[in-house]
N, C-alpha and C. Protein backbone atom coordinates (compact mmCIF):
# COMPACT_ATOMS: atom_id res chain seq x y z
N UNK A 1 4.39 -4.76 26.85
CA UNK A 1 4.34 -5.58 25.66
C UNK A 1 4.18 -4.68 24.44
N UNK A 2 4.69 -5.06 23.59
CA UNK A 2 4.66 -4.61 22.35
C UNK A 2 4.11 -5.08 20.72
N UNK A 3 3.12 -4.72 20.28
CA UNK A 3 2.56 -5.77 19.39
C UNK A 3 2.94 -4.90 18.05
N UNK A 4 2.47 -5.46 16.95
CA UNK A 4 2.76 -5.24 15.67
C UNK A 4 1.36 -5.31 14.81
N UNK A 5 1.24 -3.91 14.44
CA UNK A 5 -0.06 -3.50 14.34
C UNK A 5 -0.18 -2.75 13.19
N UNK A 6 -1.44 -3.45 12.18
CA UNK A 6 -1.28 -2.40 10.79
C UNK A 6 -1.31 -1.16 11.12
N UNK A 7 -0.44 -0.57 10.13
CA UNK A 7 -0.59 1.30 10.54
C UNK A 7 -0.84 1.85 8.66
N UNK A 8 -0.62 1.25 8.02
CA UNK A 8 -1.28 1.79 6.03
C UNK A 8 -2.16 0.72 5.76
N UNK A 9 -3.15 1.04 5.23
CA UNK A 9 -3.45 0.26 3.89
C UNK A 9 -3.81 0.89 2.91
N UNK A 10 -3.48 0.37 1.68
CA UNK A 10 -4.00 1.18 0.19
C UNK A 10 -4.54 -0.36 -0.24
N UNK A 11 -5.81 -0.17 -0.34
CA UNK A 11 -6.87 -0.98 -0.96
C UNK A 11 -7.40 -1.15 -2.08
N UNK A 12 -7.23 -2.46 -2.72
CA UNK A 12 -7.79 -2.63 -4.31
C UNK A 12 -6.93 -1.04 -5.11
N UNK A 13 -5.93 -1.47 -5.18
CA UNK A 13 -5.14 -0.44 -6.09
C UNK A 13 -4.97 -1.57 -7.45
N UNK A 14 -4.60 -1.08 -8.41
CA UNK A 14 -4.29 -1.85 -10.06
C UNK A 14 -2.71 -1.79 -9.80
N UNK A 15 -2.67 -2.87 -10.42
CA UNK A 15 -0.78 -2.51 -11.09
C UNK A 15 -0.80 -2.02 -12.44
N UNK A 16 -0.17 -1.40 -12.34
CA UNK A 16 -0.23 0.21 -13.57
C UNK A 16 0.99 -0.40 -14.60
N UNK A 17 2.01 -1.30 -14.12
CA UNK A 17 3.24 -1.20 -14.58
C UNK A 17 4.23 -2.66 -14.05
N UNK A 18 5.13 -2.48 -14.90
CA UNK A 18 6.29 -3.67 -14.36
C UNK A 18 7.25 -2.91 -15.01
N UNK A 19 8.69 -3.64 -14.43
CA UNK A 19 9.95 -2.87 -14.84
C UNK A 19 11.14 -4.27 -14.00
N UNK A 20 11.07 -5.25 -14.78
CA UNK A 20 12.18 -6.13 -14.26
C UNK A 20 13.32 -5.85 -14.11
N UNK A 21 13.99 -5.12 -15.25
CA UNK A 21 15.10 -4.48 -14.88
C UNK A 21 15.50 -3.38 -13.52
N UNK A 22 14.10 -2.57 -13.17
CA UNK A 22 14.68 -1.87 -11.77
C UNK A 22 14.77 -2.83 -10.67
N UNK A 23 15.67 -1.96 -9.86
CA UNK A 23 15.62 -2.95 -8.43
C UNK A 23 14.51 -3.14 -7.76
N UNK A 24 14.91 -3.98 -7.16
CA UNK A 24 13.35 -4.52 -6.16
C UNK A 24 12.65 -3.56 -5.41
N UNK A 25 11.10 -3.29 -5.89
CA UNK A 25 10.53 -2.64 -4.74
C UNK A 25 9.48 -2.48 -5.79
N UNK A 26 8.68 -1.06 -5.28
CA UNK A 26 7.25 -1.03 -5.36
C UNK A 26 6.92 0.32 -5.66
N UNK A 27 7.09 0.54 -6.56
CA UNK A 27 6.80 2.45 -7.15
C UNK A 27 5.38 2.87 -6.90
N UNK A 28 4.97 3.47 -5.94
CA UNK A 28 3.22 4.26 -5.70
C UNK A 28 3.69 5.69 -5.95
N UNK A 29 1.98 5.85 -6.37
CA UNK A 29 2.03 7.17 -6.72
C UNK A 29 2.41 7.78 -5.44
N UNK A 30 3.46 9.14 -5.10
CA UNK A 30 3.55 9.75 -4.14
C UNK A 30 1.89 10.40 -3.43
N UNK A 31 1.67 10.79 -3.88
CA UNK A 31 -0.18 10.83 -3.49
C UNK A 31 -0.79 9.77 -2.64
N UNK A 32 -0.82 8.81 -3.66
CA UNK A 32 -1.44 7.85 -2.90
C UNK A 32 -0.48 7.43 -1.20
N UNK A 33 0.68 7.23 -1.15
CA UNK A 33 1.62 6.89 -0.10
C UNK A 33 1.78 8.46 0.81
N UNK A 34 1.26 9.21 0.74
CA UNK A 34 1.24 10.32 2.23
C UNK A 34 -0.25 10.26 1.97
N UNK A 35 -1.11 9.94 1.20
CA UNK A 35 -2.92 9.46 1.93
C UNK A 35 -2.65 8.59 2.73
N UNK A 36 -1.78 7.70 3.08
CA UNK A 36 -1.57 6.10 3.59
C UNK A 36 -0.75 6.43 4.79
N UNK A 37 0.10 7.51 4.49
CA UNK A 37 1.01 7.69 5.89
C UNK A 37 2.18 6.25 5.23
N UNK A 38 2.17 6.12 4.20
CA UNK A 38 3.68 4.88 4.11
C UNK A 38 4.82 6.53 3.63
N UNK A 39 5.98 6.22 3.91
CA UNK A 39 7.59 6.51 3.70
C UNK A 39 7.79 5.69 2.44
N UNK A 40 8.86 7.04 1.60
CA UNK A 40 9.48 6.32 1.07
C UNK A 40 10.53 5.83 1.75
N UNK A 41 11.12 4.02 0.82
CA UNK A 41 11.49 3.25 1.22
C UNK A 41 11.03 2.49 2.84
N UNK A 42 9.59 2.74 3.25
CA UNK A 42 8.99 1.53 4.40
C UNK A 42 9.02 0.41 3.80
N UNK A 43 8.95 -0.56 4.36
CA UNK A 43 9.23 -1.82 4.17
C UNK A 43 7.66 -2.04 4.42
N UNK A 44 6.64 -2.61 2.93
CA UNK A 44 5.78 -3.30 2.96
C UNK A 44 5.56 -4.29 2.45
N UNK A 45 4.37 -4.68 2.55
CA UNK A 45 3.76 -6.17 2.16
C UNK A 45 2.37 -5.80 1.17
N UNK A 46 2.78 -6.61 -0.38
CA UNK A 46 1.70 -6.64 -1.28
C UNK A 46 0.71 -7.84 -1.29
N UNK A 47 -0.03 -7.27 -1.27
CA UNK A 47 -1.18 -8.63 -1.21
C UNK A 47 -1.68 -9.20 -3.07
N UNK A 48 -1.57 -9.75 -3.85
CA UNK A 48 -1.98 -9.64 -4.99
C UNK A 48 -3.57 -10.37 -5.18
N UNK A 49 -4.33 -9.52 -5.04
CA UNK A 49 -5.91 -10.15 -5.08
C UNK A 49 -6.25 -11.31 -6.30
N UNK A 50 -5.51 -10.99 -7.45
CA UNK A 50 -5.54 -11.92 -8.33
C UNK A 50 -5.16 -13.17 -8.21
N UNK A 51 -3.67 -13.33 -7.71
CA UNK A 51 -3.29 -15.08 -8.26
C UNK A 51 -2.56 -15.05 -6.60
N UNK A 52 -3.26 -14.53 -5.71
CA UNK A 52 -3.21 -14.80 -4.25
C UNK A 52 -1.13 -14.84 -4.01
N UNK A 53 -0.59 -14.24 -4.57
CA UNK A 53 0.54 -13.81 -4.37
C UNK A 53 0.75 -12.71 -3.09
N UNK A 54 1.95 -13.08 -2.12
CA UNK A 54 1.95 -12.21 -1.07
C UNK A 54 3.54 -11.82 -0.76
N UNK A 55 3.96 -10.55 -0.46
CA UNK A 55 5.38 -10.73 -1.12
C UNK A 55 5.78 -9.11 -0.10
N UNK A 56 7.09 -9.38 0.10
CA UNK A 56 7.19 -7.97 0.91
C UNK A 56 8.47 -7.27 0.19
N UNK A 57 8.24 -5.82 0.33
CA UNK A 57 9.59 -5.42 -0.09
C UNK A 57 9.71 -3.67 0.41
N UNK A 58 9.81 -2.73 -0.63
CA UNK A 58 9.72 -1.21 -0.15
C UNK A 58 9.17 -0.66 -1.06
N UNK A 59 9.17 0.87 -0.47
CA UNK A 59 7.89 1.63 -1.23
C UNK A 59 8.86 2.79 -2.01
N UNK A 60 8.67 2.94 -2.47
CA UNK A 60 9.72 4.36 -4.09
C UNK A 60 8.21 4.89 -3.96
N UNK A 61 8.48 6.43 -3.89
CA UNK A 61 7.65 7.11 -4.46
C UNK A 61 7.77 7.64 -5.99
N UNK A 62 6.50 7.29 -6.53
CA UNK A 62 6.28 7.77 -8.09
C UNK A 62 6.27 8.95 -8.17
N UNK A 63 5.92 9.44 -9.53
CA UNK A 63 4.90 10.80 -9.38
C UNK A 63 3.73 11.56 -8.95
N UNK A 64 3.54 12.45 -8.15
CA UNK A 64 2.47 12.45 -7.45
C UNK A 64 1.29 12.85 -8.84
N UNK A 65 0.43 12.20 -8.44
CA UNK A 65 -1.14 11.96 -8.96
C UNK A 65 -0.66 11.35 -10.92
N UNK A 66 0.21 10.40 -10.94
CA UNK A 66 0.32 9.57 -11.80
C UNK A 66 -0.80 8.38 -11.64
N UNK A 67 -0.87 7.99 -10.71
CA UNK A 67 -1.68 6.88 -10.71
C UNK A 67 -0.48 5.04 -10.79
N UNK A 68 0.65 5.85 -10.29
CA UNK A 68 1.42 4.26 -10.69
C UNK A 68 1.74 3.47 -9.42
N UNK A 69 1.53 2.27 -9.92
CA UNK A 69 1.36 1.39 -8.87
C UNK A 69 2.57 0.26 -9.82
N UNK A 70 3.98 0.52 -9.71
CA UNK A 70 4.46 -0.37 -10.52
C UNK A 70 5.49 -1.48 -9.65
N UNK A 71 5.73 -2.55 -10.22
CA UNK A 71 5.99 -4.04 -9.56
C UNK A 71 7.83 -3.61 -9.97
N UNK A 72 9.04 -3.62 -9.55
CA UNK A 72 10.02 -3.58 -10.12
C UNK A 72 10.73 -4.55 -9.60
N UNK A 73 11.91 -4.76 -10.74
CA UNK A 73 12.82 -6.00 -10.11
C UNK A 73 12.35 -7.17 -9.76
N UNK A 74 12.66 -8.33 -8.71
CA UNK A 74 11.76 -9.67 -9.12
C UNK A 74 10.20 -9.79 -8.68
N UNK A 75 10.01 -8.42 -8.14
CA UNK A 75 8.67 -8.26 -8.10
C UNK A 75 7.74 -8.62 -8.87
N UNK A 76 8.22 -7.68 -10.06
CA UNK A 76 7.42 -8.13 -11.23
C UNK A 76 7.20 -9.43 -11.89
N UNK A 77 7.50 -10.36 -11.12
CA UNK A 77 6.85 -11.70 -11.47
C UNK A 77 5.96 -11.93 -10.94
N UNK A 78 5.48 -11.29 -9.68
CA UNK A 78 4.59 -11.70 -8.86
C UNK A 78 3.40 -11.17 -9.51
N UNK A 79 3.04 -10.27 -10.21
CA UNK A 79 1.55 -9.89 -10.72
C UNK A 79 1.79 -9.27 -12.32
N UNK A 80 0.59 -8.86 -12.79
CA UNK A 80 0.62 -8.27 -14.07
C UNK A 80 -0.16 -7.09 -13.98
N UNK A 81 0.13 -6.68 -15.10
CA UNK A 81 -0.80 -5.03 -15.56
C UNK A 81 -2.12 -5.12 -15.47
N UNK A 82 -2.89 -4.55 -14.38
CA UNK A 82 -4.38 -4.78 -14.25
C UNK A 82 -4.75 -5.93 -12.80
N UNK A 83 -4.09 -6.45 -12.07
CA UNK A 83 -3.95 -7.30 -10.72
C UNK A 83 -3.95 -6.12 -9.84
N UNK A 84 -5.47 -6.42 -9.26
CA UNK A 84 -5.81 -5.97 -8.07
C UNK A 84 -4.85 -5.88 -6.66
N UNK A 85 -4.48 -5.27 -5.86
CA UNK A 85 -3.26 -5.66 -4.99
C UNK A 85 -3.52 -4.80 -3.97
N UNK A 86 -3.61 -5.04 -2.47
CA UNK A 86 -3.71 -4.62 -1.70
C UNK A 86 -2.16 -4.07 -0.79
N UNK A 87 -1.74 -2.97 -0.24
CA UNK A 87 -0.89 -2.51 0.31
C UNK A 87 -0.60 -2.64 1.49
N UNK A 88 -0.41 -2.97 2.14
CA UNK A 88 0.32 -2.76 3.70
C UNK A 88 1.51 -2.10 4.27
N UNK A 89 1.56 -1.61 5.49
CA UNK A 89 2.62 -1.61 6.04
C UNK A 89 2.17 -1.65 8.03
N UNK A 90 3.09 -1.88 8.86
CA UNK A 90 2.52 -1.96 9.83
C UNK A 90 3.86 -1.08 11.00
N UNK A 91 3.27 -0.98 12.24
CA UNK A 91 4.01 -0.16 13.66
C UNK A 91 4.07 -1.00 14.15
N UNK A 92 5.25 -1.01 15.29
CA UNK A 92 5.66 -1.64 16.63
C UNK A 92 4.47 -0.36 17.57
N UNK A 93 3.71 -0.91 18.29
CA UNK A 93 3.00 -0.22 19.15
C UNK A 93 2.87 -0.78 20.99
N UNK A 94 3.31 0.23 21.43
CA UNK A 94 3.39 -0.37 22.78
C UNK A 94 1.57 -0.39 23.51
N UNK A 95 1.20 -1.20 24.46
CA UNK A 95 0.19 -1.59 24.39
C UNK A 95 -0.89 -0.05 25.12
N UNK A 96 -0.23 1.05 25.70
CA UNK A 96 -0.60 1.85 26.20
C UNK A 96 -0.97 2.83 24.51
N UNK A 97 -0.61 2.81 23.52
CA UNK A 97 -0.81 3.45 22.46
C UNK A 97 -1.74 2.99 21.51
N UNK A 98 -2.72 1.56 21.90
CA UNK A 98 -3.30 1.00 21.05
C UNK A 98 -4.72 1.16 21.08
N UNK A 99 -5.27 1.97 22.71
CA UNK A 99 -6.37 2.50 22.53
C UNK A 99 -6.90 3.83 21.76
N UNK A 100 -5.66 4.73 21.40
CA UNK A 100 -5.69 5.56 20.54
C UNK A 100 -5.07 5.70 19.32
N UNK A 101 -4.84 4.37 18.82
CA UNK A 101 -3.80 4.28 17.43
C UNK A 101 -5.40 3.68 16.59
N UNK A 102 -5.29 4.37 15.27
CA UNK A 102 -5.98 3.90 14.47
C UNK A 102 -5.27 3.65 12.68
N UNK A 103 -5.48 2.63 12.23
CA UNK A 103 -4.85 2.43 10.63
C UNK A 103 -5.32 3.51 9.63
N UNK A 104 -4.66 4.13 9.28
CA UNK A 104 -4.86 4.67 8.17
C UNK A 104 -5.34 3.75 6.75
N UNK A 105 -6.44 3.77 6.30
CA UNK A 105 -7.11 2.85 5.06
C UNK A 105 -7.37 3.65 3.97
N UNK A 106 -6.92 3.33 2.86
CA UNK A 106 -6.87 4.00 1.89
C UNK A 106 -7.66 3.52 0.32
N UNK A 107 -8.89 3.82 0.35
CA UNK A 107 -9.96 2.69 -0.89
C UNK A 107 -9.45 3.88 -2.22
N UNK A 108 -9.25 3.30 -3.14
CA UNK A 108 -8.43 3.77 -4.64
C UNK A 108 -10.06 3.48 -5.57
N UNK A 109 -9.76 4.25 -6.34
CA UNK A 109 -10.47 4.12 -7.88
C UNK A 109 -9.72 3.67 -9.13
N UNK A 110 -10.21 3.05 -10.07
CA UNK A 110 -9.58 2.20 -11.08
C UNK A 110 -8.63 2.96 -12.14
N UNK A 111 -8.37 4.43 -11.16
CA UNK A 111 -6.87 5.45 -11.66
C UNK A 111 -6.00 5.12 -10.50
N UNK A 112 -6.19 4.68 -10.19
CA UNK A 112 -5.57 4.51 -8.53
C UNK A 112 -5.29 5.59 -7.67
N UNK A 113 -6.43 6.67 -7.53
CA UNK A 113 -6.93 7.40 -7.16
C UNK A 113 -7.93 7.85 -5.51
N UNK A 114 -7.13 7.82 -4.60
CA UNK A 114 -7.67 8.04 -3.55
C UNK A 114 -8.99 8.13 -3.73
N UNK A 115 -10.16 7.36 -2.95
CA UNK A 115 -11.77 7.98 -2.77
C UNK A 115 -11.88 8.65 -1.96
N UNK A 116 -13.29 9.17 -1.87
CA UNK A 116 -13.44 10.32 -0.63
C UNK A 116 -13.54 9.27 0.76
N UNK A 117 -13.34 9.74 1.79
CA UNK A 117 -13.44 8.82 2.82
C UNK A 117 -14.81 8.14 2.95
N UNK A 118 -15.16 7.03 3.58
CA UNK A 118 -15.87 6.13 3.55
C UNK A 118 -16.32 6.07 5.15
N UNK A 119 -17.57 5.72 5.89
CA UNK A 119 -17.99 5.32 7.51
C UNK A 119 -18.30 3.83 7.49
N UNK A 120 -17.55 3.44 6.48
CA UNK A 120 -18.26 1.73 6.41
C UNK A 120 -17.11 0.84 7.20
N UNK A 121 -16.15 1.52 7.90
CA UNK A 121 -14.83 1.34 8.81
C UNK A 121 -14.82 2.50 9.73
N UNK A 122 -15.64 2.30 10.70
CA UNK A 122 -15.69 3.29 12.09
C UNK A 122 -14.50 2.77 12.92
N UNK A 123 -13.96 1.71 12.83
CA UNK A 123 -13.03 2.18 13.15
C UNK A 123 -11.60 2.45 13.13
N UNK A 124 -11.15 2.56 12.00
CA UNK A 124 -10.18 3.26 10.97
C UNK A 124 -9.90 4.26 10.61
N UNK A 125 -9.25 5.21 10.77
CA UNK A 125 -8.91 6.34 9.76
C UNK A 125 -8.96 6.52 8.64
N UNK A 126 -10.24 6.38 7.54
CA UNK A 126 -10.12 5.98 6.76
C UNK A 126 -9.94 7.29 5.48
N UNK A 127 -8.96 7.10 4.94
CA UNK A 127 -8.63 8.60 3.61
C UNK A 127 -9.06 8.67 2.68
């Protein structure tokens, strides 16, 4: 059997930005997305903590240690400049790989700035 299992999260990140005119997707700082283990262009899912918006699309890497977390294309309807938004992406994991697979979790500062790792998730990988 094969289940489907978070493998990123980038936690309480800001949206830094909008850009309706680019195509659809999700500009992170390159920094923040190899703390997370996401690819550019993975296919994730934004959580918007603010107005409970949930929306999937892909990941563009920004500039590394910009701090941008920007909404593009019809994304950018879904939140505004300063909306809290949680990141995802997830693995196909076969069930023999799930006693040693752990999520990579990624808690940001209000630059959207990786924190130092955290033990308040023992059991997570947390960056």
């Amino acid at each position: 059997m094969r289940l489907q299992m978070l493998k990123s999260k980038i936690h309480r990140a800001w949206i830094s930005g909008k850009a309706l005119e680019n195509q659809g997707s999700l500009t992170i700082d390159e920094t923040l997305m190899q703390a997370a283990g996401i690819r550019p262009y993975e296919r994730i899912q934004v959580l918007n903590i603010h107005n409970g918006r949930r929306f999937e699309t892909y990941a563009i890497a920004g500039p590394a240690d910009s701090g941008i977390v920007q909404l593009n294309g019809g994304a950018a309807r879904c939140g505004e400049v300063g909306d809290p938004v949680i990141v995802l992406s997830y693995a196909w994991l076969d069930e023999s790989e799930l006693t040693r697979f752990r999520p990579r979790i990624v808690l940001v500062d209000e630059h959207n700035r990786p924190l130092p790792p955290q033990s308040s998730l023992p059991e997570s990988q947390i960056v």
